[in-house]
N, C-alpha and C. Protein backbone atom coordinates (compact mmCIF):
# COMPACT_ATOMS: atom_id res chain seq x y z
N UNK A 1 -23.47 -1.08 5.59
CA UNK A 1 -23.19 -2.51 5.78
C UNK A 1 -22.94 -2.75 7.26
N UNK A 2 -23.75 -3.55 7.79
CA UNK A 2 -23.66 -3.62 9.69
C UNK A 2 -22.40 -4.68 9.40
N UNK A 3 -21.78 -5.24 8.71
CA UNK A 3 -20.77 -6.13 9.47
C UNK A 3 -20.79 -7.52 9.42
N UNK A 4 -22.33 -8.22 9.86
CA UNK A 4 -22.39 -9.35 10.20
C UNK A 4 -22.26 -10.07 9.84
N UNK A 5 -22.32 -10.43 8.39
CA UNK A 5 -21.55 -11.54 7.21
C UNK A 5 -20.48 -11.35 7.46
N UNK A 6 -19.78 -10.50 8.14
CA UNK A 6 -18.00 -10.69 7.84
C UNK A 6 -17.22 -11.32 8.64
N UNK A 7 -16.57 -12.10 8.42
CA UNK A 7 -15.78 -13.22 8.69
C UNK A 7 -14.53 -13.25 8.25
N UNK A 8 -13.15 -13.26 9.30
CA UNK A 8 -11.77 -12.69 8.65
C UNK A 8 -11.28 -14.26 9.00
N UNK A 9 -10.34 -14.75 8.52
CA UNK A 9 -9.56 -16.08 8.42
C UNK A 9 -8.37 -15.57 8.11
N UNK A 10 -7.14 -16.30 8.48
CA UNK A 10 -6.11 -16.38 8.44
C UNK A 10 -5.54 -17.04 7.55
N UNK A 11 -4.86 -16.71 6.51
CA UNK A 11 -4.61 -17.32 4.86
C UNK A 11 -4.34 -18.83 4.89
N UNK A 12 -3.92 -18.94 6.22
CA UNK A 12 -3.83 -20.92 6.46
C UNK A 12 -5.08 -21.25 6.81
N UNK A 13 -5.54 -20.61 7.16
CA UNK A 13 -7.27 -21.32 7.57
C UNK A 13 -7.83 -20.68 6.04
N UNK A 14 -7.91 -20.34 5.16
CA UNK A 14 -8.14 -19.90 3.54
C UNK A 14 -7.58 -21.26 3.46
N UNK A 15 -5.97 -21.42 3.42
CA UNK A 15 -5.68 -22.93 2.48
C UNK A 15 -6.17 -23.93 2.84
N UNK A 16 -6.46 -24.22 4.14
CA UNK A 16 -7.02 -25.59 4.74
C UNK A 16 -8.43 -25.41 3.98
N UNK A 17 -9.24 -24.90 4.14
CA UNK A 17 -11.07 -24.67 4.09
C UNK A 17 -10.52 -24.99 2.33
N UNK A 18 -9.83 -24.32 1.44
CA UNK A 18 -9.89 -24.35 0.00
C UNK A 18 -9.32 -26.00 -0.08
N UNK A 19 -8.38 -26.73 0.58
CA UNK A 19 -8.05 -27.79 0.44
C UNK A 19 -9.43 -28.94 1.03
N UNK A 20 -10.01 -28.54 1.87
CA UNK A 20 -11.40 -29.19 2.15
C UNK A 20 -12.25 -29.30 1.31
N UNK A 21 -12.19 -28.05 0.42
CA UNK A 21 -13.92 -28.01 -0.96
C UNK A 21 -14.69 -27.33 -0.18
N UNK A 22 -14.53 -26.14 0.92
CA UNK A 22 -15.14 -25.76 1.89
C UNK A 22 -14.60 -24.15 0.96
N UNK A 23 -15.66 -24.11 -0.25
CA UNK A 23 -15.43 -22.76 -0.54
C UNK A 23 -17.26 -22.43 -0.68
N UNK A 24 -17.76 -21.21 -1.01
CA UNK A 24 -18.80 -20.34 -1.04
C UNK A 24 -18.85 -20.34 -2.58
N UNK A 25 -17.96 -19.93 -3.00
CA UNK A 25 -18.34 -19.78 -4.58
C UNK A 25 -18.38 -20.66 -5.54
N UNK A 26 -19.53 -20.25 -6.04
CA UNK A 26 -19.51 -21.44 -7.04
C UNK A 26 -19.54 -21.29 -8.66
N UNK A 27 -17.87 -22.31 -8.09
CA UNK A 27 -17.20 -21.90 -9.85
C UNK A 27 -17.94 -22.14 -10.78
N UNK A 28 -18.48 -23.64 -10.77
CA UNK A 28 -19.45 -24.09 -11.83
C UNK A 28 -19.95 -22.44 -12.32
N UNK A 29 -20.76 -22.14 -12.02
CA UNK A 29 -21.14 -20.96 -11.92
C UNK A 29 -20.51 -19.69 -12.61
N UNK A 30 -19.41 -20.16 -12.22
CA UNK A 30 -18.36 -18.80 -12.75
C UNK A 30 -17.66 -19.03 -14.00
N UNK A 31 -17.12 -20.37 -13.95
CA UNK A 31 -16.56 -20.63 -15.65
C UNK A 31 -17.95 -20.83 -16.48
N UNK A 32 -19.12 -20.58 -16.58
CA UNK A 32 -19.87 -20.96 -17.53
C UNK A 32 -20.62 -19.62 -17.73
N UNK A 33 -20.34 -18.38 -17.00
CA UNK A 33 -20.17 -16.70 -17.56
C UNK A 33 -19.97 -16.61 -18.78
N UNK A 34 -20.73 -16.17 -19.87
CA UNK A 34 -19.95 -15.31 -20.82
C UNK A 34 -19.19 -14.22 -20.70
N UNK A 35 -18.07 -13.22 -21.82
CA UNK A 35 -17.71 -12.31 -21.40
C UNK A 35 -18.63 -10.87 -20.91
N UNK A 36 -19.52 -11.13 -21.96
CA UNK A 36 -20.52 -10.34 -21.52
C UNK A 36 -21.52 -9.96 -19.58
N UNK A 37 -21.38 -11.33 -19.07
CA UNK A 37 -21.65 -11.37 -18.22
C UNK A 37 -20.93 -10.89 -17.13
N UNK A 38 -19.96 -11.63 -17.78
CA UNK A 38 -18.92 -11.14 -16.89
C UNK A 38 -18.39 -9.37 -16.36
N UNK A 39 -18.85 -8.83 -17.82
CA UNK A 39 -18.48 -7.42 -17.89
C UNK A 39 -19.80 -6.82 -16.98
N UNK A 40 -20.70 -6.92 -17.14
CA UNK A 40 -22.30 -6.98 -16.61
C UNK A 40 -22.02 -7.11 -14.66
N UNK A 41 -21.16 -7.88 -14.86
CA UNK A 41 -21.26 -8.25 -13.34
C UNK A 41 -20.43 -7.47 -12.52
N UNK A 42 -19.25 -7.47 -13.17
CA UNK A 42 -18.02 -6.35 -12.73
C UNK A 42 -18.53 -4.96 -12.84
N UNK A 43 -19.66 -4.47 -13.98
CA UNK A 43 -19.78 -3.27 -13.56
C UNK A 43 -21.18 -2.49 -12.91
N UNK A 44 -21.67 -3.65 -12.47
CA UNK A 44 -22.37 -3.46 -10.82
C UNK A 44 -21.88 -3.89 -9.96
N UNK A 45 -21.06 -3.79 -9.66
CA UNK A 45 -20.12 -4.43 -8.70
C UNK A 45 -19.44 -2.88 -7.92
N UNK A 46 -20.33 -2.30 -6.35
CA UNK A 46 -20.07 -1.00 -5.90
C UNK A 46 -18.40 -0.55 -5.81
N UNK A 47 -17.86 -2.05 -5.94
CA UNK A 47 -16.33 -1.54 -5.37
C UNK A 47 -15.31 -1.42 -6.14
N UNK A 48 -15.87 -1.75 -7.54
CA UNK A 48 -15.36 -1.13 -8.73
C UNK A 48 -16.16 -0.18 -9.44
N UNK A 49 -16.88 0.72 -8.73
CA UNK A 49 -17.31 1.60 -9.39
C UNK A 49 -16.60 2.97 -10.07
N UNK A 50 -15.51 3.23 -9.23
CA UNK A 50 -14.21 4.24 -9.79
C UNK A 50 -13.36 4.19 -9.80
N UNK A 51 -13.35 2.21 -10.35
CA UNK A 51 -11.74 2.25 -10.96
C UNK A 51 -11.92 2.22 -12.29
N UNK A 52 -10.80 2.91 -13.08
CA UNK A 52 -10.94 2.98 -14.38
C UNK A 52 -11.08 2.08 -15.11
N UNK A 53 -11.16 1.88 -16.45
CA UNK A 53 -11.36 0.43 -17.18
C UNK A 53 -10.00 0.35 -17.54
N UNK A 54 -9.04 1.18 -17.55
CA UNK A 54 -7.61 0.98 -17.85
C UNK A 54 -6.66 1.01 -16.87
N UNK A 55 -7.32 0.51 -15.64
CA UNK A 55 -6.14 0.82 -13.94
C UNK A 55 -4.90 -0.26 -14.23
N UNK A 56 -4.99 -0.82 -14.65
CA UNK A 56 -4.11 -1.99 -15.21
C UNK A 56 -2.45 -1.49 -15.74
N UNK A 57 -3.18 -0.17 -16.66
CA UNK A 57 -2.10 -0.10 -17.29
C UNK A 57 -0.87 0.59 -16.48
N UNK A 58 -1.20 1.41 -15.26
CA UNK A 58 0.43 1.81 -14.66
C UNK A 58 0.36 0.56 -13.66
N UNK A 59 0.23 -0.29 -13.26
CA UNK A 59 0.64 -1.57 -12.45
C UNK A 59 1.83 -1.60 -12.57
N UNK A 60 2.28 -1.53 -12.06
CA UNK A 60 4.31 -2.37 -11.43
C UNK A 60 4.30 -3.32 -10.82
N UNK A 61 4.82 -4.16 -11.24
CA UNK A 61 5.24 -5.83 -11.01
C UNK A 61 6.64 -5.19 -9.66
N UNK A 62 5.85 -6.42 -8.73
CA UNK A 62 6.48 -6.00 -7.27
C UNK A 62 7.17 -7.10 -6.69
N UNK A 63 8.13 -7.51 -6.92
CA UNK A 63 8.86 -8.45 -6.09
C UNK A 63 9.64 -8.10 -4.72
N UNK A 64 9.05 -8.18 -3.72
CA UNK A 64 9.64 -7.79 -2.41
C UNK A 64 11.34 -8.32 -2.05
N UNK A 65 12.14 -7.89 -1.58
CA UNK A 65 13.54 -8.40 -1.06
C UNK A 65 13.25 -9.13 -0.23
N UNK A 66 14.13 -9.47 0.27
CA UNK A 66 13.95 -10.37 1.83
C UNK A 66 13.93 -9.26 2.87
N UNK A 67 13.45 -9.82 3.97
CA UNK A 67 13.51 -8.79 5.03
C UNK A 67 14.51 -8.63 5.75
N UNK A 68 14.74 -7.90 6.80
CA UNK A 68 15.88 -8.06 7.72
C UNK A 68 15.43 -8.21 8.88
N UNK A 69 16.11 -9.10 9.99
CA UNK A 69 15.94 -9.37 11.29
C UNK A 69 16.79 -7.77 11.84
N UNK A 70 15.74 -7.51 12.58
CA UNK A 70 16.41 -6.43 13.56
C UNK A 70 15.71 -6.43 14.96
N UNK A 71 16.47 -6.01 16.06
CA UNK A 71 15.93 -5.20 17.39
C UNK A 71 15.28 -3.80 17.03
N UNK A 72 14.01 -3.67 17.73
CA UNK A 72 13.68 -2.37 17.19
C UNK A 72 12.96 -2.05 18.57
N UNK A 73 13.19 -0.46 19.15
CA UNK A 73 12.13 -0.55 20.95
C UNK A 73 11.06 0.25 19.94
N UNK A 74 10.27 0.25 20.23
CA UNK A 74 8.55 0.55 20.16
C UNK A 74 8.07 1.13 21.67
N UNK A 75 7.18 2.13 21.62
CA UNK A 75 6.18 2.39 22.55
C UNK A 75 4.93 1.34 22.41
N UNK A 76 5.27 0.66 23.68
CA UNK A 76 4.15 -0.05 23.86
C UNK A 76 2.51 0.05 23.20
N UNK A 77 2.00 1.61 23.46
CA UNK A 77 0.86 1.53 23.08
C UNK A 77 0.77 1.55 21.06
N UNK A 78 1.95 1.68 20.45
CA UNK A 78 1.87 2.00 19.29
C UNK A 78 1.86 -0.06 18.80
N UNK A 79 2.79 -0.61 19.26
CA UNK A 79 2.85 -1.64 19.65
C UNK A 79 1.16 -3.00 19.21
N UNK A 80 0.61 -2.27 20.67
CA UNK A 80 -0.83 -2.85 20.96
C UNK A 80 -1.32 -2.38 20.10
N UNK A 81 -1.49 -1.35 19.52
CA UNK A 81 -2.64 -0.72 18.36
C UNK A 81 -2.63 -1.77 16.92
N UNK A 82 -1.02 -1.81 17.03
CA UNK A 82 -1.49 -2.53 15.97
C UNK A 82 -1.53 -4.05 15.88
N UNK A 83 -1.23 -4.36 17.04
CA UNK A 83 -1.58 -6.00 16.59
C UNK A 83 -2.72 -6.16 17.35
N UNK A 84 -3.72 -5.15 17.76
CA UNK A 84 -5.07 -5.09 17.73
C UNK A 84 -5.55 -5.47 16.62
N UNK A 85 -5.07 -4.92 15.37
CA UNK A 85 -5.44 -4.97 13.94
C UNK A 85 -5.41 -6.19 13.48
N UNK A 86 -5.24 -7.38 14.38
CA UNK A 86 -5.40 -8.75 13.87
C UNK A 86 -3.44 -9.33 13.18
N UNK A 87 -4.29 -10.41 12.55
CA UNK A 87 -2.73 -10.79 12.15
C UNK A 87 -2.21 -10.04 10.42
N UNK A 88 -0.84 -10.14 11.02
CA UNK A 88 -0.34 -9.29 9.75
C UNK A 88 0.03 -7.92 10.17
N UNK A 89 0.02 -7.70 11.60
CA UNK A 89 -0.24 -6.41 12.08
C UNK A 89 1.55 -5.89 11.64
N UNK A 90 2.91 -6.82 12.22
CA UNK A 90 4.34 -6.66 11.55
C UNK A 90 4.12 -5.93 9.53
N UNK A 91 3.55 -6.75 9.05
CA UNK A 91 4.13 -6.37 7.75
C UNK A 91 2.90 -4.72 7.45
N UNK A 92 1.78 -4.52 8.05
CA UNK A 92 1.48 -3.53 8.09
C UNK A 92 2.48 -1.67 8.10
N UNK A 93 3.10 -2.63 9.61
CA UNK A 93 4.15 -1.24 10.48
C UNK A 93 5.03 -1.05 9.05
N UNK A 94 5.59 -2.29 8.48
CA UNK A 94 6.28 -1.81 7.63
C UNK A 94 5.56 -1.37 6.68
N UNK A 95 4.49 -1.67 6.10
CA UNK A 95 3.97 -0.54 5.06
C UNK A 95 3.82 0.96 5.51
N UNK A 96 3.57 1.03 6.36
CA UNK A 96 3.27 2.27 7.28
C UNK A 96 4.69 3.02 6.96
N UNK A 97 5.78 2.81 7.77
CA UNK A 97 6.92 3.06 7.48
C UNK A 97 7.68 3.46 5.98
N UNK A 98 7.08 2.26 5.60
CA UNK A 98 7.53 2.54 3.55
C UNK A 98 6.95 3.75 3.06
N UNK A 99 5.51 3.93 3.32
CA UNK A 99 4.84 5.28 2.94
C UNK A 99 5.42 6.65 3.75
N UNK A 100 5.71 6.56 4.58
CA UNK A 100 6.58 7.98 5.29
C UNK A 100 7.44 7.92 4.66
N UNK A 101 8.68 6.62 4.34
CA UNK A 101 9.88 7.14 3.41
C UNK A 101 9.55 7.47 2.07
N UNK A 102 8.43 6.66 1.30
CA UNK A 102 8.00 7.39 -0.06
C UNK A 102 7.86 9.10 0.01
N UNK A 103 7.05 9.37 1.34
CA UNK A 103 6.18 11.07 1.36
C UNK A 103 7.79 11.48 1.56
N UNK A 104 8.57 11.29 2.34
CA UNK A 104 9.63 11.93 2.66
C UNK A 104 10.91 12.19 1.50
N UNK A 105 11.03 11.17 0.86
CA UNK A 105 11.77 10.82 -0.27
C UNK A 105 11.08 12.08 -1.38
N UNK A 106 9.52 12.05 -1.38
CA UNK A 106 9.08 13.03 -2.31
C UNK A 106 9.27 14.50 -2.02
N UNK A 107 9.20 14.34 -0.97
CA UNK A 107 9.23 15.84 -0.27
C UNK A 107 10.76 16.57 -0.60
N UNK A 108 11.78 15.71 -0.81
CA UNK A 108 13.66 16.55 -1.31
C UNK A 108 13.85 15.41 0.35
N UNK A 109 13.53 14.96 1.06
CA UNK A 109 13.87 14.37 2.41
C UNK A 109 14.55 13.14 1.97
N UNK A 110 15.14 13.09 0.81
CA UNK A 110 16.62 11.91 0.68
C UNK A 110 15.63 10.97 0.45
């Protein structure tokens, strides 16, 4: 896939364009699927090709806490890398972070 259809928006530029009627898909289209079709479509579909038909069932319902305001120093270049990564690059670091305390937590590391 070279890329060139892809086009990233910012979830407020998603709500504005969806509040315009400035969408691509067309529902018409989509509510008048049978289930059959539907199943047909999902399973040529490359990016569900190895998920199971039952991934559903360990799902955990995730309600996040609130966050906390803190001072935190950073190395600059760790910094830039990631809000290279566009927006959203903050709640990333913290996923990043969450997964070292998960591996660490698994590891006997408290």
């Amino acid at each position: 896939m070279s890329g060139e259809h892809i086009k990233q928006y910012t979830a407020e530029e998603l709500r504005d364009m969806v509040a315009r009627g400035e969408t691509e898909t067309d529902w018409a289209r989509v509510d008048a699927m049978t289930e059959a079709e539907l199943e047909a479509a999902i399973a040529s579909d490359p990016d569900w090709r190895d998920v199971p038909r039952d991934w559903w069932k360990d799902a955990v319902p995730v309600s996040p806490g609130a966050k906390r305001l803190l001072s935190l120093r950073l190395d600059p270049d760790v910094v830039e890398w990631f809000r290279a990564q566009g927006p959203g690059y903050q709640t990333r670091m913290n996923a990043v972070l969450r997964a070292y305390m998960k591996a660490r937590r698994g590891a006997g590391g408290g």
